[in-house]
C-alpha atoms as a PDB file:
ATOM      1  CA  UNK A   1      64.521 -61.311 -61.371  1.00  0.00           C
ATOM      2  CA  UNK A   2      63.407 -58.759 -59.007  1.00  0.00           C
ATOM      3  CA  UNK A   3      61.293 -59.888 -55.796  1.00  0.00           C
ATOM      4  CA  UNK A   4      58.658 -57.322 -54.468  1.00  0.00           C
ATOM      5  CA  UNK A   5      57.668 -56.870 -50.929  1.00  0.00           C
ATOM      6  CA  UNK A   6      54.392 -58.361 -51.471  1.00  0.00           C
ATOM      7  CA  UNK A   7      55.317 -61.428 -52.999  1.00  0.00           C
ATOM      8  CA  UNK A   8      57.772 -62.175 -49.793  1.00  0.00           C
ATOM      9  CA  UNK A   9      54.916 -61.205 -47.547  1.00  0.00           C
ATOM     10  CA  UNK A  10      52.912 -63.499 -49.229  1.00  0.00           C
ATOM     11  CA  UNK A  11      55.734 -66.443 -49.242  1.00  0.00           C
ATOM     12  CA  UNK A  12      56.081 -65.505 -45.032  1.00  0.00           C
ATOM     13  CA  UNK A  13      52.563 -66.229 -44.870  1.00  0.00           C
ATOM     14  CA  UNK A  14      51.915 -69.344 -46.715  1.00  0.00           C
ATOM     15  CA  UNK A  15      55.410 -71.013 -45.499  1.00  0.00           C
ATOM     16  CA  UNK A  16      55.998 -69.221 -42.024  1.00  0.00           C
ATOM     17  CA  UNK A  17      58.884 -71.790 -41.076  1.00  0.00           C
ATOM     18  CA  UNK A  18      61.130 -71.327 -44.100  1.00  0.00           C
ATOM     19  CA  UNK A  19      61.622 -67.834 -42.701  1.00  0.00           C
ATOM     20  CA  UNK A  20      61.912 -68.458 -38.956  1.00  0.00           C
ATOM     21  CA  UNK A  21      64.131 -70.938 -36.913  1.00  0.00           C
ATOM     22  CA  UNK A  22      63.824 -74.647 -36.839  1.00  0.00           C
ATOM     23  CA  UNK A  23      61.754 -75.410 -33.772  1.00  0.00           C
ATOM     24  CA  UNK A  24      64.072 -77.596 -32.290  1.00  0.00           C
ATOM     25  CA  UNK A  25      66.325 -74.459 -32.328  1.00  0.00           C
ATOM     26  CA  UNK A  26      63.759 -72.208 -31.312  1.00  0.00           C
ATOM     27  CA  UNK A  27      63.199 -74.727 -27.894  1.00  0.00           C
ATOM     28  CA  UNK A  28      66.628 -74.580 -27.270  1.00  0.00           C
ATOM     29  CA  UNK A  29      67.016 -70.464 -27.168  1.00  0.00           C
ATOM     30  CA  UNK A  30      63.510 -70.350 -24.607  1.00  0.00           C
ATOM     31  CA  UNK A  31      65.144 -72.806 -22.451  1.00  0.00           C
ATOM     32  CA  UNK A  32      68.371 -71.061 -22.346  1.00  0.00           C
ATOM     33  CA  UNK A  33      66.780 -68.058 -21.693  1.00  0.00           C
ATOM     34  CA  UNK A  34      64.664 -69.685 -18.891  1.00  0.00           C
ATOM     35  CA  UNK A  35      67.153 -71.028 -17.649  1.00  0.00           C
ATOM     36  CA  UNK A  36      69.464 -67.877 -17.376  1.00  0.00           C
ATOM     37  CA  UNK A  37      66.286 -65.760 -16.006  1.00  0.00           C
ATOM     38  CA  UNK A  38      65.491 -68.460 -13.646  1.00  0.00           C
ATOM     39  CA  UNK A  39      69.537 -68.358 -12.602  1.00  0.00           C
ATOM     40  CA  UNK A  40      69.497 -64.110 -12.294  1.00  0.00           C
ATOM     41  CA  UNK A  41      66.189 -65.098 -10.249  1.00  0.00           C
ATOM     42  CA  UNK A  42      67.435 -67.208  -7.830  1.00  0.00           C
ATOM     43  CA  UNK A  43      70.975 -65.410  -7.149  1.00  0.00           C
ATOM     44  CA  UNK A  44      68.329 -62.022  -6.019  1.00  0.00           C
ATOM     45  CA  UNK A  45      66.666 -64.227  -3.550  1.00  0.00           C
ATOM     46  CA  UNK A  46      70.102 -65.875  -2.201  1.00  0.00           C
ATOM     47  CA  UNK A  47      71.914 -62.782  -1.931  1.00  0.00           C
ATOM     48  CA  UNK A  48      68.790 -61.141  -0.535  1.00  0.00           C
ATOM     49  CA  UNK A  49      68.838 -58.515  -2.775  1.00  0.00           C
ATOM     50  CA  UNK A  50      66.155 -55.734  -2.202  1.00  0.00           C
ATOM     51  CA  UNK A  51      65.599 -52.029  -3.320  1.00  0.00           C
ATOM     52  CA  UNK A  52      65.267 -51.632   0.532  1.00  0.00           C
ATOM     53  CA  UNK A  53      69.001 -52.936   1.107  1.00  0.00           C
ATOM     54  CA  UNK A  54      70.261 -51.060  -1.720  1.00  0.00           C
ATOM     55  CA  UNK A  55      69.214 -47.825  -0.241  1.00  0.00           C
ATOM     56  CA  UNK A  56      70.072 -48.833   3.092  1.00  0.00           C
ATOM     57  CA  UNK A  57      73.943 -49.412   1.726  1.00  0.00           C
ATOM     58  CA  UNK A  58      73.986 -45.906  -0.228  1.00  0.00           C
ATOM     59  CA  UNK A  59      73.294 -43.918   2.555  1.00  0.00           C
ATOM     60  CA  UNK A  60      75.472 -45.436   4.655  1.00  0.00           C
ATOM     61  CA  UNK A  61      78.744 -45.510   1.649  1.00  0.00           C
ATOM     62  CA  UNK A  62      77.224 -41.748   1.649  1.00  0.00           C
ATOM     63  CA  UNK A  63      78.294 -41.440   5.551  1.00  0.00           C
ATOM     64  CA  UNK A  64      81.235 -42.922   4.877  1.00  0.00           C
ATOM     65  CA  UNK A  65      82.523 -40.677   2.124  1.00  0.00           C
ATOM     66  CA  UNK A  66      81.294 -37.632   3.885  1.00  0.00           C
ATOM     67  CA  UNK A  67      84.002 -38.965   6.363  1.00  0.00           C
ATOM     68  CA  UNK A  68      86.680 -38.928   4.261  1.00  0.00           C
ATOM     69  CA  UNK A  69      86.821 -35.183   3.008  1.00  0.00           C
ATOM     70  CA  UNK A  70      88.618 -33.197   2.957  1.00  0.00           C
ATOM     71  CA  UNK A  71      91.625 -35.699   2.754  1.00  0.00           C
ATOM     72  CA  UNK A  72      93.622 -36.303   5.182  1.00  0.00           C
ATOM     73  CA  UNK A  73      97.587 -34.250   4.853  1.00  0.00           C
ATOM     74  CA  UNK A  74     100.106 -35.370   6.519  1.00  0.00           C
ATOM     75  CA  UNK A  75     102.291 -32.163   8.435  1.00  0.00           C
ATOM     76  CA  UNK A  76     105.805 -33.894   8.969  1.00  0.00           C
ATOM     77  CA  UNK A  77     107.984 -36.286   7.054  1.00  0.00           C
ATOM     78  CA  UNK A  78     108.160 -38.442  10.549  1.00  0.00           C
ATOM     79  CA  UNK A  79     104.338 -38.567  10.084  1.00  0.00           C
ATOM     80  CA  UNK A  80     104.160 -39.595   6.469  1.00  0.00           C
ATOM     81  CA  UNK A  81     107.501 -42.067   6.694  1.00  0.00           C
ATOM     82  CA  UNK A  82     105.370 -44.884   7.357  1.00  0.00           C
ATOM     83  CA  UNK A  83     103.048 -44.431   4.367  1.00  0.00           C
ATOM     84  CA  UNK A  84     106.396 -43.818   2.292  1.00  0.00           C
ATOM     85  CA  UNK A  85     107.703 -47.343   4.102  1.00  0.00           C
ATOM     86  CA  UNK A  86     104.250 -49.016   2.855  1.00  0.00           C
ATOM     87  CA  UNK A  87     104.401 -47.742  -0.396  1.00  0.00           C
ATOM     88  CA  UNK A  88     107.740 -48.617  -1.031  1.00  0.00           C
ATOM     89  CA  UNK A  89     107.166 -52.454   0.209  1.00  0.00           C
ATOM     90  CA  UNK A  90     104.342 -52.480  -1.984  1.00  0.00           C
ATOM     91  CA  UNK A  91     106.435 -51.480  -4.960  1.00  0.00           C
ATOM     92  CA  UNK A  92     108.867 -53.892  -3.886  1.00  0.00           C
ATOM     93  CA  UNK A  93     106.657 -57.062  -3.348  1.00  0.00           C
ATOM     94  CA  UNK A  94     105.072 -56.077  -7.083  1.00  0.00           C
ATOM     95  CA  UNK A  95     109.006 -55.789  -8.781  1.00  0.00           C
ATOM     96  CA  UNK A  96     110.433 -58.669  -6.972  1.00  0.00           C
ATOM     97  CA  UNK A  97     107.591 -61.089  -7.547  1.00  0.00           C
ATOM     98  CA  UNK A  98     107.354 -60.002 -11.254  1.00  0.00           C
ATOM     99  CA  UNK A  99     110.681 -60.582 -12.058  1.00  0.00           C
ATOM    100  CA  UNK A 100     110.843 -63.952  -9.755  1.00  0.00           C
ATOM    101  CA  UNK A 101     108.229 -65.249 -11.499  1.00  0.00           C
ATOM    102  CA  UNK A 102     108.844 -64.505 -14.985  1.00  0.00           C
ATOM    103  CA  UNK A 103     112.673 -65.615 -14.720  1.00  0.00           C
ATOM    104  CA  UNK A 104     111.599 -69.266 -13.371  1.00  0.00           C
ATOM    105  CA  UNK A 105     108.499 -69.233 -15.789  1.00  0.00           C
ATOM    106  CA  UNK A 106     110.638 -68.076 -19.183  1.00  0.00           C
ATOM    107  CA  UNK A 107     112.741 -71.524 -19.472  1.00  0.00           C
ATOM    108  CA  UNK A 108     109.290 -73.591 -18.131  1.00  0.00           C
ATOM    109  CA  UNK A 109     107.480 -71.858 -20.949  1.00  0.00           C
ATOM    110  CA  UNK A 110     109.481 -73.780 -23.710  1.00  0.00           C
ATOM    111  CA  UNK A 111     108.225 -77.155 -22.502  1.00  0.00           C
ATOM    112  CA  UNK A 112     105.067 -76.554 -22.496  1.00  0.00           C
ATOM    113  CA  UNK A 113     105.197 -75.131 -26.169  1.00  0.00           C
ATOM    114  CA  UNK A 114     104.083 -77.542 -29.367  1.00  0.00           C
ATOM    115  CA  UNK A 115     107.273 -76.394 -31.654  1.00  0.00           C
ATOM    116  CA  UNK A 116     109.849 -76.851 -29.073  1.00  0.00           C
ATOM    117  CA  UNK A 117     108.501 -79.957 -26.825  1.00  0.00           C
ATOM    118  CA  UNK A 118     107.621 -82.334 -29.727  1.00  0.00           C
ATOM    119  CA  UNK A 119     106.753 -85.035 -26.811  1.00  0.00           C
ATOM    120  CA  UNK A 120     103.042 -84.786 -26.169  1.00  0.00           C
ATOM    121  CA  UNK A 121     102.687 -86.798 -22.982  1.00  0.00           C
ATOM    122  CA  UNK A 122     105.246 -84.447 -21.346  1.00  0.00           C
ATOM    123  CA  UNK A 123     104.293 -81.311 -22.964  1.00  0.00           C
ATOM    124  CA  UNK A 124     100.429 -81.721 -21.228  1.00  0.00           C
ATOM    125  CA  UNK A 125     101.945 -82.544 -18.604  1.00  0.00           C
ATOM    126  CA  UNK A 126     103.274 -79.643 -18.142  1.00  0.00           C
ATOM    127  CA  UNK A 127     100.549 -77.354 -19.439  1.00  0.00           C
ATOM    128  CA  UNK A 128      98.329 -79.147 -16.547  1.00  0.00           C
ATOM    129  CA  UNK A 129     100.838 -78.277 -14.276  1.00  0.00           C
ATOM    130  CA  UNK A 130     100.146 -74.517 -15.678  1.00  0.00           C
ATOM    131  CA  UNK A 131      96.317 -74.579 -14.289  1.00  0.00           C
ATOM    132  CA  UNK A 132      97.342 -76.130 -11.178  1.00  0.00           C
ATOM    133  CA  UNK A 133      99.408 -73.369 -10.300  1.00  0.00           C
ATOM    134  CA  UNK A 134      96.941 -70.816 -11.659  1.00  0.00           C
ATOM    135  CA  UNK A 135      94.435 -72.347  -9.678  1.00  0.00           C
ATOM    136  CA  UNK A 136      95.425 -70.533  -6.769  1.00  0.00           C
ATOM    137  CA  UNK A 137      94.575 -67.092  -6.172  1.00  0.00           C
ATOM    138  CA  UNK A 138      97.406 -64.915  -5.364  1.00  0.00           C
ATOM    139  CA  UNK A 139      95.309 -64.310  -2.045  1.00  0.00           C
ATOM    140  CA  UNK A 140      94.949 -67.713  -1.125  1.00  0.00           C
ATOM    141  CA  UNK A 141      98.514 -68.169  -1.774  1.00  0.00           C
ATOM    142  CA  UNK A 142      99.078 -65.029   0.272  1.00  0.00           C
ATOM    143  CA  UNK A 143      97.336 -66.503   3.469  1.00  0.00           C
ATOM    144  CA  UNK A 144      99.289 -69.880   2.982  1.00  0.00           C
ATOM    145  CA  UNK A 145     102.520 -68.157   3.008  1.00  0.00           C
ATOM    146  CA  UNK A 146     101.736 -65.486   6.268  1.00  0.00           C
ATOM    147  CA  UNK A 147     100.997 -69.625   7.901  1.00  0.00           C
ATOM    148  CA  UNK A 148     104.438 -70.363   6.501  1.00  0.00           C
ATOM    149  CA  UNK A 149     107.072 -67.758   6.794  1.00  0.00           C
ATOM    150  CA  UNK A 150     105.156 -65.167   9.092  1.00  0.00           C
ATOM    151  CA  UNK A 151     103.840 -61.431   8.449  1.00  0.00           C
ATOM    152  CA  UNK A 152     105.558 -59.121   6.459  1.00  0.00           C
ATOM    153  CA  UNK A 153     106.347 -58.652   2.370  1.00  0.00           C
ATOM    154  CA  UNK A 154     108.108 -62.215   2.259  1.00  0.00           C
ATOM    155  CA  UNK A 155     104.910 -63.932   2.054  1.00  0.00           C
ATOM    156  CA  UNK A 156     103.427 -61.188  -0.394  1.00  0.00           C
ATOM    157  CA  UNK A 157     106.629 -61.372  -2.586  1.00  0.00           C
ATOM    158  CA  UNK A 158     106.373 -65.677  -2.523  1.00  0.00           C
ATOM    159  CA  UNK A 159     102.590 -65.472  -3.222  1.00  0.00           C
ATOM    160  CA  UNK A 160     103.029 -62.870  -6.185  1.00  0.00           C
ATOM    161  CA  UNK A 161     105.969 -65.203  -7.444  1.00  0.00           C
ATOM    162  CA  UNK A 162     103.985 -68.262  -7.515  1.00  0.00           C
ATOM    163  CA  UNK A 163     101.514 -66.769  -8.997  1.00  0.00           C
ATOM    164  CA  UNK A 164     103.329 -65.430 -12.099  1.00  0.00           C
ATOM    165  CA  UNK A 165     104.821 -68.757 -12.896  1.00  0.00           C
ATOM    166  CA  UNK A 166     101.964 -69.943 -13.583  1.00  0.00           C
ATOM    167  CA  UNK A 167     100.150 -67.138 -15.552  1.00  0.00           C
ATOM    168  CA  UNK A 168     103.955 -66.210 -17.549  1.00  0.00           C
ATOM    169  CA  UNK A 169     104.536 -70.158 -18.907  1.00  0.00           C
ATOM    170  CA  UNK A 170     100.966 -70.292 -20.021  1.00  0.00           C
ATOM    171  CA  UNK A 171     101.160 -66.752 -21.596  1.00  0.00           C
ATOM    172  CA  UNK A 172     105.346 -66.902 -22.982  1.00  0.00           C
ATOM    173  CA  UNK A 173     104.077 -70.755 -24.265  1.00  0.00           C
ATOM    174  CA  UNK A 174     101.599 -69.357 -26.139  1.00  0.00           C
ATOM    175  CA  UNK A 175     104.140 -66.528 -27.974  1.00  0.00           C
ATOM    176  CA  UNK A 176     106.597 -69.219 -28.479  1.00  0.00           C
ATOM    177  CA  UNK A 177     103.880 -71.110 -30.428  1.00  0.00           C
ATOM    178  CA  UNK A 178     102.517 -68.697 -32.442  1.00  0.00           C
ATOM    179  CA  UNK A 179     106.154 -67.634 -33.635  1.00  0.00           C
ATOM    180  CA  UNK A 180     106.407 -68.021 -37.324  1.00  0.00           C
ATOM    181  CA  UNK A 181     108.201 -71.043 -39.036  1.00  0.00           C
ATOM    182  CA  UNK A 182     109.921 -69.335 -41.699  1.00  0.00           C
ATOM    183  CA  UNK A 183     113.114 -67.880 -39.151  1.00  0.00           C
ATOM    184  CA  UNK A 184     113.324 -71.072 -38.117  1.00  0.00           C
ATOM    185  CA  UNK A 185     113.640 -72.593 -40.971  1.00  0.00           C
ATOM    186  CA  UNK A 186     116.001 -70.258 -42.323  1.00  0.00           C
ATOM    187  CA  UNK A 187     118.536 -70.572 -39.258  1.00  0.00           C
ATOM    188  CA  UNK A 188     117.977 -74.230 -40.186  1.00  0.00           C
ATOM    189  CA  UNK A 189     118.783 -73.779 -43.473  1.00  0.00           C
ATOM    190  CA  UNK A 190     122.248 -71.907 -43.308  1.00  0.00           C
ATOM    191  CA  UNK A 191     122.940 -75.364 -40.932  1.00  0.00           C
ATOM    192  CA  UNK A 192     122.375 -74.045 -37.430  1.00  0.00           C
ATOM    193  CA  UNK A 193     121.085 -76.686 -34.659  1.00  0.00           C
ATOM    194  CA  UNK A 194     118.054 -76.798 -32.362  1.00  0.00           C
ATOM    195  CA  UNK A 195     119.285 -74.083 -30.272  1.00  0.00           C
ATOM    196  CA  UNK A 196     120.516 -71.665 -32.520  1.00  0.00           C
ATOM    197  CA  UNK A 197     116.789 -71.876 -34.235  1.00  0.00           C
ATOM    198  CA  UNK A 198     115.425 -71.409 -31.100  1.00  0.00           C
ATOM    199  CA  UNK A 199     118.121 -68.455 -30.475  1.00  0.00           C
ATOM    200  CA  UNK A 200     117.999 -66.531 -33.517  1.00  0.00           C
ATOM    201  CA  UNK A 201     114.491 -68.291 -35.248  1.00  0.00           C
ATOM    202  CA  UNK A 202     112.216 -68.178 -32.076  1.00  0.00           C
ATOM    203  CA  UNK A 203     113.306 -65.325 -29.487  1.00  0.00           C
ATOM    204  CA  UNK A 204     113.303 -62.244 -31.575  1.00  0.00           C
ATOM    205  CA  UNK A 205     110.184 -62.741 -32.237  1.00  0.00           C
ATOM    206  CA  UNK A 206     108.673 -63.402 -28.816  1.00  0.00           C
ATOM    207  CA  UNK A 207     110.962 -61.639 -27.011  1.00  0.00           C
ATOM    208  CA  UNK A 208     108.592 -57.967 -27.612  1.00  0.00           C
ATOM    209  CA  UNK A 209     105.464 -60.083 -26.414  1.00  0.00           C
ATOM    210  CA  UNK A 210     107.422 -61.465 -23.309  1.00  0.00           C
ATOM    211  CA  UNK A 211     108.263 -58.184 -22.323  1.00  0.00           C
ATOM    212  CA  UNK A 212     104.532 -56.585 -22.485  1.00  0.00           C
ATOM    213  CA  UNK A 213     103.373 -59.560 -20.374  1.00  0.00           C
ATOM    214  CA  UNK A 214     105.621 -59.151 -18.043  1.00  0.00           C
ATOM    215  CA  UNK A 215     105.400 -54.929 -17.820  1.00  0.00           C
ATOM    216  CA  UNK A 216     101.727 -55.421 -17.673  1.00  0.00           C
ATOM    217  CA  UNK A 217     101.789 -58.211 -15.237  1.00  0.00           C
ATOM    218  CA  UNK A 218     103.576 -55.985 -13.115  1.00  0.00           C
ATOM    219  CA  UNK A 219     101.086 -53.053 -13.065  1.00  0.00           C
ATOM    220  CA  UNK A 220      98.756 -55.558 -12.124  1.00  0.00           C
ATOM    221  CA  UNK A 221     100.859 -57.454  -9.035  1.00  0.00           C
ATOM    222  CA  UNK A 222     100.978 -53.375  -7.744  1.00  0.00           C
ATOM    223  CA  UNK A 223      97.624 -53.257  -7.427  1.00  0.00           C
ATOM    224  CA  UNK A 224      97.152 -57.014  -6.070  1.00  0.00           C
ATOM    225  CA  UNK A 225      99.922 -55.982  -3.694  1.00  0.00           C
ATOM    226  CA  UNK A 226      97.777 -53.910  -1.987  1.00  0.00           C
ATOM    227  CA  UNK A 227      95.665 -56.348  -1.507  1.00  0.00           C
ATOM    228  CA  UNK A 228      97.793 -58.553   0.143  1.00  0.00           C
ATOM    229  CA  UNK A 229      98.797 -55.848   2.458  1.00  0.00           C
ATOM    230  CA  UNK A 230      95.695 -56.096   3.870  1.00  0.00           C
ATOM    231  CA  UNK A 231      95.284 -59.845   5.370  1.00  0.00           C
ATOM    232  CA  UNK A 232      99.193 -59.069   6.186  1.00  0.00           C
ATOM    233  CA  UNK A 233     101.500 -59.402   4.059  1.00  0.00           C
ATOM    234  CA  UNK A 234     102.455 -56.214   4.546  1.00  0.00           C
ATOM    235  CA  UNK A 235     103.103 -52.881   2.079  1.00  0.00           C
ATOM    236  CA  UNK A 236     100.013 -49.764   1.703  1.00  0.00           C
ATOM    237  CA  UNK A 237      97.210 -52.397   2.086  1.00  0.00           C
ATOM    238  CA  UNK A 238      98.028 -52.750   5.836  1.00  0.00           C
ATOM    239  CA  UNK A 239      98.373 -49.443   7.043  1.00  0.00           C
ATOM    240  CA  UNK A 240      94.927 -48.958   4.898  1.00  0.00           C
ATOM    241  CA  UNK A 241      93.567 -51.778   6.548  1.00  0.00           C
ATOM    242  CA  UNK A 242      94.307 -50.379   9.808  1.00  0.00           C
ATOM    243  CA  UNK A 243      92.938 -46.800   8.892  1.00  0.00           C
ATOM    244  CA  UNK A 244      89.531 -48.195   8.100  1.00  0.00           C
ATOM    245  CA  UNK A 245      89.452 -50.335  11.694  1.00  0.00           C
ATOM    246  CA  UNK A 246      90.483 -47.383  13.348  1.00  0.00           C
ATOM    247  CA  UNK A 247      87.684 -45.484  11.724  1.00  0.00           C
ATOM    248  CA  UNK A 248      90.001 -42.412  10.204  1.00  0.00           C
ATOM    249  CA  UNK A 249      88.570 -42.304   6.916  1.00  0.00           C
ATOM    250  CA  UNK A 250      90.004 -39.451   5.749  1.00  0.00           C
ATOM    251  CA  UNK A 251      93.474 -40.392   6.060  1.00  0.00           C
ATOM    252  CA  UNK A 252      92.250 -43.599   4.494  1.00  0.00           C
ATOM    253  CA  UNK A 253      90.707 -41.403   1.630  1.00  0.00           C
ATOM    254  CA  UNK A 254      94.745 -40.061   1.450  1.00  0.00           C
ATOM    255  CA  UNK A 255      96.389 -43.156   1.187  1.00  0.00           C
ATOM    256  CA  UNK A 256      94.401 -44.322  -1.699  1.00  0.00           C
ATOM    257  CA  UNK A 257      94.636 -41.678  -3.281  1.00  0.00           C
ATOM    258  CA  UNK A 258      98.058 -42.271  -3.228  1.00  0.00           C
ATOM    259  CA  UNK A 259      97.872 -46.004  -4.097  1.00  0.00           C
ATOM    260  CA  UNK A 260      96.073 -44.565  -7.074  1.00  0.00           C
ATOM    261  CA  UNK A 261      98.669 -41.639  -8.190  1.00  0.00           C
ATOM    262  CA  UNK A 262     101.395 -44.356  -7.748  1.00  0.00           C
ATOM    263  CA  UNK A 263      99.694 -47.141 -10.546  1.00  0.00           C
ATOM    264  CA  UNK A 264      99.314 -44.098 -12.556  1.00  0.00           C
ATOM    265  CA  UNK A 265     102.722 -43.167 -12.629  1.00  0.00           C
ATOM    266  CA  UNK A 266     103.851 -47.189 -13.072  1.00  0.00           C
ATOM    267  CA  UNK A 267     101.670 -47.689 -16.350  1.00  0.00           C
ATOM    268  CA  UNK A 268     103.133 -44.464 -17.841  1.00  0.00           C
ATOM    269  CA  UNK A 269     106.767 -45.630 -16.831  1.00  0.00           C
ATOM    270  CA  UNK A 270     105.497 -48.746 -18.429  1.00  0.00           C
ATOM    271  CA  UNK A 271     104.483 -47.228 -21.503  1.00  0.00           C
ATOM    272  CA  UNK A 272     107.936 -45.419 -22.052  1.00  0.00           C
ATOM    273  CA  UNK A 273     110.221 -48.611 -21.747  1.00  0.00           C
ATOM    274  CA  UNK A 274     107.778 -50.671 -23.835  1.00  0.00           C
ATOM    275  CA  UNK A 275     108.440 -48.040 -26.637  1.00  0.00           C
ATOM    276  CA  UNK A 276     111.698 -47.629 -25.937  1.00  0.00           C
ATOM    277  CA  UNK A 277     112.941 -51.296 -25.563  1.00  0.00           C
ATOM    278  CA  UNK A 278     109.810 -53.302 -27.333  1.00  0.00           C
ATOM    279  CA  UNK A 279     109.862 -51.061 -30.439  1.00  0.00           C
ATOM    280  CA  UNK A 280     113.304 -50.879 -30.886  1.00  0.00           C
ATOM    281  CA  UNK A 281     113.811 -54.782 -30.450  1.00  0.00           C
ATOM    282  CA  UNK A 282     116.431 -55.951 -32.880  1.00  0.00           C
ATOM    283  CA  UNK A 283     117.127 -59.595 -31.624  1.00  0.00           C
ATOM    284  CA  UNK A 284     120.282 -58.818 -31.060  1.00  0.00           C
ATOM    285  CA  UNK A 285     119.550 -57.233 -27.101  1.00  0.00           C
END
């Protein structure tokens, strides 16, 4: 039976509802949407947002990049040794806290993991121990450490550290539960123990996803090291920190420039070993 246009037309008209939203559904959208308008609204007026400020802030970014060109090069390798120096403790607070972090997270993982802790008291536990540690910003962290040990890439290395333990254990917890049963059970079946599931069953298959989390964890602590750098914890971040004080924008323009050339050069490193080693994975590594 074939419906024309008319006769729908005809059925919106006389029974407008059956073709629209429930009203109770239909009050709930407008007062979401009010509610998110009246939100956008308010956050203008407290962050005193005008077209007047806005221009204001351009012209002035416009100074400031007129300032930085043409880039700043650096003549002598006794000049440029102390942007080498930062770049290198950058680098370094990114692989040390990466591989800190992951190391102490990839046994923590396990218990916080449905198929492997079967006790659910301790298991949440363990997880909520996960968002307390992720609670902290690797910043805040940062500043607690500089408090703690002193300036320098110690307390950029301890803050990146913490703050992979709890990011790795919620992400390698996650890949261990989403591992599939049937290796398991097989290593079960040809009569090996809870370990040797876990050994043969369980890591060969999350293994591949562990190491992409922690390669692309790592790209991102380089970046967040430079950061840190700059409330002193040493690495690029201060010496570009103390470029912008001292008002020499262009060779601020220069170093991040080379901040950026360096993350490009880490995510295609990154790329290589995660086809080299991730796609070649044979459980046996």
């Amino acid at each position: 039976m074939n419906i024309t246009d008319a006769e729908i037309a005809a059925a919106r008209a006389r029974l407008p509802e059956a073709f629209g939203a429930p009203w109770k559904v239909r009050i709930r959208r407008r007062a979401l949407w009010a509610l998110f308008l009246g939100l956008f609204a308010w956050c203008l007026v407290a962050f005193d947002f005008s077209p007047s400020r806005i221009w204001t802030g351009l012209t002035r970014l416009g100074d400031v990049l007129g300032f930085m060109f043409p880039p700043y090069i650096w003549k002598s390798w006794a000049e440029f040794s102390e942007i080498a120096k930062g770049l290198g403790e950058t680098l370094s607070m990114a692989f040390l806290g990466t591989l800190l972090g992951a190391a102490i997270a990839f046994p923590l993982s396990f218990l916080g993991a449905a198929n492997i802790n079967r006790v659910p008291p301790f298991r949440l536990a363990v997880r909520r121990g996960y968002d307390i540690i992720r609670a902290f910003e690797t910043l805040i962290l940062a500043l607690i450490f500089i408090r703690a040990f002193g300036l320098g890439p110690l307390a950029g290395i301890l803050a990146i550290t913490v703050s992979e333990i709890g990011t790795c254990t919620k992400l390698f917890s996650e890949a261990i539960e989403n591992a599939s049963e049937r290796s398991v059970e097989g290593v079960k079946a040809a009569g090996g123990g809870r370990l040797h599931q876990i050994r043969f069953g369980v890591l060969p298959q999350v293994m591949p996803v562990i190491l992409s989390i922690v390669l692309y964890n790592f790209e991102s602590n380089v970046r967040s090291g430079t950061i840190l750098g700059i409330v002193g914890a040493g690495g690029i971040g201060f010496l570009l920190s103390d470029r912008i004080s001292a008002y020499r924008w262009d060779e601020a323009w220069s170093i991040i420039f080379l901040i950026i050339a360096m993350v490009y050069l880490i995510d295609a490193f990154s790329a290589v070993i995660r086809t080299r080693l991730i796609g070649t994975w044979d459980g046996s590594r």
